[in-house]
C-alpha atoms as a PDB file:
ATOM      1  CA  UNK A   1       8.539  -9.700  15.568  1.00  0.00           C
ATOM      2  CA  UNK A   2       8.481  -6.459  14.048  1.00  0.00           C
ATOM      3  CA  UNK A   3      10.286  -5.337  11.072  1.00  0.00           C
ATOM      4  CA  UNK A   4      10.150  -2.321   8.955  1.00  0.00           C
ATOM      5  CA  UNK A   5       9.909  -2.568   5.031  1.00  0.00           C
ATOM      6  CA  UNK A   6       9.860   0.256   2.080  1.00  0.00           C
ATOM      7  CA  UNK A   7       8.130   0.531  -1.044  1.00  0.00           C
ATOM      8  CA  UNK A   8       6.226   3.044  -2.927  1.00  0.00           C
ATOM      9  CA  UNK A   9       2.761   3.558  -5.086  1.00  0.00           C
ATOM     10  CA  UNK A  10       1.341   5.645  -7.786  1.00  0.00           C
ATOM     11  CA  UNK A  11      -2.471   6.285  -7.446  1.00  0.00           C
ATOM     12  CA  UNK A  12      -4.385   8.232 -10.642  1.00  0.00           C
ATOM     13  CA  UNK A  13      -7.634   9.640  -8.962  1.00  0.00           C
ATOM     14  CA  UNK A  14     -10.747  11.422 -10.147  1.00  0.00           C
ATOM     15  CA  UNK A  15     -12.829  13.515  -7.829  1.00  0.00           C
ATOM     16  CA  UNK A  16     -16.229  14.786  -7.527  1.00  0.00           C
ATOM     17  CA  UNK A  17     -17.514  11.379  -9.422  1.00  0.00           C
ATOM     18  CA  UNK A  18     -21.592  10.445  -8.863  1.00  0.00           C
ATOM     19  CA  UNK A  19     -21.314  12.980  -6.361  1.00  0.00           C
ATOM     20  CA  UNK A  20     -19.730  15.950  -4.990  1.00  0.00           C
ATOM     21  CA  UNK A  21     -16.495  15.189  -2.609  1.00  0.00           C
ATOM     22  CA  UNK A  22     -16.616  11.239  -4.050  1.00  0.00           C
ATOM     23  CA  UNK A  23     -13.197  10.009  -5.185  1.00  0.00           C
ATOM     24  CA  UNK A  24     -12.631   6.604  -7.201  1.00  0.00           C
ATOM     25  CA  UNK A  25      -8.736   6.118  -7.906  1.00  0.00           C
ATOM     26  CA  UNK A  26      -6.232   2.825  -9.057  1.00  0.00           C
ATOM     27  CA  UNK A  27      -3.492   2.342  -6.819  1.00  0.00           C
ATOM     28  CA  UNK A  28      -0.458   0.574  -8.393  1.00  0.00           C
ATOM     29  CA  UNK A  29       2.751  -0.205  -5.721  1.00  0.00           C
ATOM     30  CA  UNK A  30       5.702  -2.095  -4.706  1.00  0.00           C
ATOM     31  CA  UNK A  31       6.593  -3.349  -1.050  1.00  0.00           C
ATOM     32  CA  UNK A  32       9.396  -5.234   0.464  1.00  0.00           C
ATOM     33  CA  UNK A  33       9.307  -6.437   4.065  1.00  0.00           C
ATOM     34  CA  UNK A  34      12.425  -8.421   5.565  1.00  0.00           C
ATOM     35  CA  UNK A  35      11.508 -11.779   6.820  1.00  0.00           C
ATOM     36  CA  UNK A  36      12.525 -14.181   9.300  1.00  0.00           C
ATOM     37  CA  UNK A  37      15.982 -14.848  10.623  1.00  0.00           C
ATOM     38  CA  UNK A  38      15.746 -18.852   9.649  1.00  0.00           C
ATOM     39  CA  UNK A  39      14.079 -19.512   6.393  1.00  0.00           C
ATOM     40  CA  UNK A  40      12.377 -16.541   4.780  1.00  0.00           C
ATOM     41  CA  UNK A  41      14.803 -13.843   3.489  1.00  0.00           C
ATOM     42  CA  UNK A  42      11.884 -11.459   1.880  1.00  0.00           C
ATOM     43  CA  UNK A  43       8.809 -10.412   0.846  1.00  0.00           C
ATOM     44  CA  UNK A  44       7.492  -8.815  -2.223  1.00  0.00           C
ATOM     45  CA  UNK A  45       4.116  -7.488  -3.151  1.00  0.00           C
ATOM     46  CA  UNK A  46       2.289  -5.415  -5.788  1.00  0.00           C
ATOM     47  CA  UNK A  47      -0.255  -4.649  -5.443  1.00  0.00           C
ATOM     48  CA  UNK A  48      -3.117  -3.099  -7.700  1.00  0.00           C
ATOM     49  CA  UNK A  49      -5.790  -1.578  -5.666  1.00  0.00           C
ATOM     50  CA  UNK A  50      -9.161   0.176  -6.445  1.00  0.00           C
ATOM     51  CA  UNK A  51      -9.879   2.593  -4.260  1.00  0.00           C
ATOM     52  CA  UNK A  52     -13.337   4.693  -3.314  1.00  0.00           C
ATOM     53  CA  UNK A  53     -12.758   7.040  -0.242  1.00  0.00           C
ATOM     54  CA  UNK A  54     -14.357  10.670   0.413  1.00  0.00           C
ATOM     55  CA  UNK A  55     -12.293  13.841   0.744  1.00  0.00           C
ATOM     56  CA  UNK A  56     -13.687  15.893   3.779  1.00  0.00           C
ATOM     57  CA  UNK A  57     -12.004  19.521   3.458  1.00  0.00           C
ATOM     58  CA  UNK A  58     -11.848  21.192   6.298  1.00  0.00           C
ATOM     59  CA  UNK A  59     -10.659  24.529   4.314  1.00  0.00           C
ATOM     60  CA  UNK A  60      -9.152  25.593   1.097  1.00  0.00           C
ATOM     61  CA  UNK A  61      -5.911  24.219   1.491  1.00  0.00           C
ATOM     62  CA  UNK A  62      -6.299  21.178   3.915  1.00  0.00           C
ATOM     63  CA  UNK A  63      -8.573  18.335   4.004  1.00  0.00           C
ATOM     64  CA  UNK A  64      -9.149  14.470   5.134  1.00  0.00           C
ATOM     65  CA  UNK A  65      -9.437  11.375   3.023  1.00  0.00           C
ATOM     66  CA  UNK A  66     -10.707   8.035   4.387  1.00  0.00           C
ATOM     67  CA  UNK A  67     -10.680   5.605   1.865  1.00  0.00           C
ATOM     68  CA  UNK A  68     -11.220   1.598   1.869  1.00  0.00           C
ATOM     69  CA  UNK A  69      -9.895  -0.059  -1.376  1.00  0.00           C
ATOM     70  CA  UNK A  70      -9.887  -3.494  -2.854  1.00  0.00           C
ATOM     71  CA  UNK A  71      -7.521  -5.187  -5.418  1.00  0.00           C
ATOM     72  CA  UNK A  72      -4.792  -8.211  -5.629  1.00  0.00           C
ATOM     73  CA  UNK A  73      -0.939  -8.210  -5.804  1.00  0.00           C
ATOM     74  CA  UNK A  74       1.588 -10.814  -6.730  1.00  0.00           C
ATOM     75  CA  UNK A  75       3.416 -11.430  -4.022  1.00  0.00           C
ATOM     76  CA  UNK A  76       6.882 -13.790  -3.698  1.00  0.00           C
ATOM     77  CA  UNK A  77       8.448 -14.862  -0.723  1.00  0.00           C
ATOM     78  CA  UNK A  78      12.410 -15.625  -1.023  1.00  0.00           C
ATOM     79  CA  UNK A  79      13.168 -18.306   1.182  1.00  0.00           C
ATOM     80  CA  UNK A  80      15.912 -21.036   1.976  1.00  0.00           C
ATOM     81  CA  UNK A  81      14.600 -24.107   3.721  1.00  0.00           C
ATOM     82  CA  UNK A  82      17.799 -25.947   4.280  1.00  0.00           C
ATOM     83  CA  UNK A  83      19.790 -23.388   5.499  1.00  0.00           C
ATOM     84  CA  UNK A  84      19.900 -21.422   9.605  1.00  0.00           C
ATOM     85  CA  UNK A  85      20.523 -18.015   8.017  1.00  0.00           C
ATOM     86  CA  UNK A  86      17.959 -16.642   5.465  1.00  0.00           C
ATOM     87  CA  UNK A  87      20.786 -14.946   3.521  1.00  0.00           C
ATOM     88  CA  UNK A  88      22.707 -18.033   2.878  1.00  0.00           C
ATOM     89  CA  UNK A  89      22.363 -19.697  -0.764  1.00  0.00           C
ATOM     90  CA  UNK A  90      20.125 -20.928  -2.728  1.00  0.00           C
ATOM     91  CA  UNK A  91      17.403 -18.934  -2.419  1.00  0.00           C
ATOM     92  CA  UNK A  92      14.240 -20.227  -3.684  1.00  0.00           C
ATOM     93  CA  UNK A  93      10.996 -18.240  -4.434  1.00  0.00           C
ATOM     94  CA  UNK A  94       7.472 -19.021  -4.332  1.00  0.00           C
ATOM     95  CA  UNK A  95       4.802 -16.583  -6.077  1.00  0.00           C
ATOM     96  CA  UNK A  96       1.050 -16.241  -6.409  1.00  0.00           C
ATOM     97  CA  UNK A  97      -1.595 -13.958  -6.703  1.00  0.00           C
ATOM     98  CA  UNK A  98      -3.888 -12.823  -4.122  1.00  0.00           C
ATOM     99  CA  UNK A  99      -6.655 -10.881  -3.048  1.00  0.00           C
ATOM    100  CA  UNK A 100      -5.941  -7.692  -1.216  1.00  0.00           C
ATOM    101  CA  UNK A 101      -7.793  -5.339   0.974  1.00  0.00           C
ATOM    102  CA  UNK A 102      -7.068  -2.417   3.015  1.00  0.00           C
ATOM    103  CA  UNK A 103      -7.947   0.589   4.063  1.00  0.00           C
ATOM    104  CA  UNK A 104      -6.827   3.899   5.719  1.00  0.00           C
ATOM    105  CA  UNK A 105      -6.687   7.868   6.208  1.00  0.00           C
ATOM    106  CA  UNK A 106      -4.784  10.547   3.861  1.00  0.00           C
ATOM    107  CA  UNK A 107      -4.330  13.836   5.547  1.00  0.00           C
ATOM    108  CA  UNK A 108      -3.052  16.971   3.301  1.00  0.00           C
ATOM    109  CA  UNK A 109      -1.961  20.026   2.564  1.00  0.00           C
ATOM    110  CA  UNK A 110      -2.313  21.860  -0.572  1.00  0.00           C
ATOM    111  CA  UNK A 111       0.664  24.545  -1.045  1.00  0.00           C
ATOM    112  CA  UNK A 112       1.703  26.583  -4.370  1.00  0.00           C
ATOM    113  CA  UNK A 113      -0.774  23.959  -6.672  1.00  0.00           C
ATOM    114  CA  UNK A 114       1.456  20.636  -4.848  1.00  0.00           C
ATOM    115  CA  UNK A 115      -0.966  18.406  -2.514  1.00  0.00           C
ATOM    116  CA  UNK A 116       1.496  17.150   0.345  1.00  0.00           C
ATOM    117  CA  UNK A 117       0.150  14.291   2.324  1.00  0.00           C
ATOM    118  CA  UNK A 118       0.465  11.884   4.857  1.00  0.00           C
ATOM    119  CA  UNK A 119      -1.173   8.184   5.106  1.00  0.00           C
ATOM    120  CA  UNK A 120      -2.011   5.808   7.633  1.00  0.00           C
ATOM    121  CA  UNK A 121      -3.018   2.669   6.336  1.00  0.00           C
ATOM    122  CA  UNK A 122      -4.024  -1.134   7.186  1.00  0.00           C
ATOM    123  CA  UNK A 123      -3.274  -3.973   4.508  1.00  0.00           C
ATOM    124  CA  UNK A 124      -4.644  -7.600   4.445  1.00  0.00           C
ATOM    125  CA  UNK A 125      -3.879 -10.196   2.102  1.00  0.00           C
ATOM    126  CA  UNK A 126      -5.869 -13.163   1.794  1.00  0.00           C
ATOM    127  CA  UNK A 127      -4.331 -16.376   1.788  1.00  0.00           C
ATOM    128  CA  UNK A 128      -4.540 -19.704   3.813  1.00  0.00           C
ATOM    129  CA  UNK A 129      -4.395 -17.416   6.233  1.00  0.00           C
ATOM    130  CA  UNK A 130      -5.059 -13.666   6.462  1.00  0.00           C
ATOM    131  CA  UNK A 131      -2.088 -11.633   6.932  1.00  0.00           C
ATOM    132  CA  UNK A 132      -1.652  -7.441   7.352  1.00  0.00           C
ATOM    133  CA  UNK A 133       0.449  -5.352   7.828  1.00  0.00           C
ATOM    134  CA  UNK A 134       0.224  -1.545   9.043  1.00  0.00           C
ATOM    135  CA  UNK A 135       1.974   1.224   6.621  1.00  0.00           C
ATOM    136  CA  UNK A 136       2.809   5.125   7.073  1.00  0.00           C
ATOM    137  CA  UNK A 137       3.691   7.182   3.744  1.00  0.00           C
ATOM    138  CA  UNK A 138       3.678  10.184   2.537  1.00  0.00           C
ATOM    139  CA  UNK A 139       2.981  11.580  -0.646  1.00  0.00           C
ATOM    140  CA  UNK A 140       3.612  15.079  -2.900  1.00  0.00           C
ATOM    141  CA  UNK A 141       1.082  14.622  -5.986  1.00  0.00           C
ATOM    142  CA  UNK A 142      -0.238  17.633  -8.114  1.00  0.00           C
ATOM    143  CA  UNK A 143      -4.034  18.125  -9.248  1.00  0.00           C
ATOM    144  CA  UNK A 144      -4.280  18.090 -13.458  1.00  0.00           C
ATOM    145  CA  UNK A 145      -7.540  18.623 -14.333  1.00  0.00           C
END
């Protein structure tokens, strides 16, 4: 089944590092996805992610980012084993760290010194078993140096 979440991220990025159009940035987020209707009520994550991608500028004001990153995130799942509707109490929770992976496509649009941008992305977390999940975002971020 299919279920949307939310969450949001703060990324710090140089550019033009080792060589020109190279970016190296640290990614730090939150995410919450809904679970199942039986035992799992949600899902938290955050993540820390370093990130490497290359910013192809098609003009002045508009450009392309792919990017592949690489990090961990604690993650919890809130659950309730005994019970046929996740919401009902007690809720347990179970947390660890993991590895984390993803990676993914920034387009944007630089207007009046404010980058506005759009994401596609594709997270895996490593566990027993890998998991992913797909995520769309958008972003308004402003260039300091």
């Amino acid at each position: 089944a299919v279920a949307s979440g939310y969450g949001s991220s703060v990324q710090c990025s140089l550019k033009n590092v080792l060589y020109h159009n190279i970016i190296f940035g640290i990614e730090v987020g939150y995410i919450h996805l809904p679970g199942s209707k039986t035992t799992i009520d949600f899902f938290q994550v955050v993540p820390v992610f370093f990130t490497a991608g290359f910013n192809f500028s098609i003009n002045d004001y508009i450009g392309i980012i792919p990017s592949i990153s690489s990090g961990f995130g604690y993650n919890s799942v809130y659950y309730n084993e005994n019970s046929i509707n996740a919401s009902d109490e007690p809720i347990s929770k179970a947390s660890d760290y993991q590895k984390m992976f993803k990676t993914g496509i920034e387009c944007y649009v630089l207007f009046y010194g404010l980058r506005f941008s759009l994401h596609a992305e594709i997270n895996t977390i490593l566990e027993n078993s890998i998991k992913y999940f797909v995520s769309f975002s958008f972003g308004i971020g402003k260039y300091i140096f």
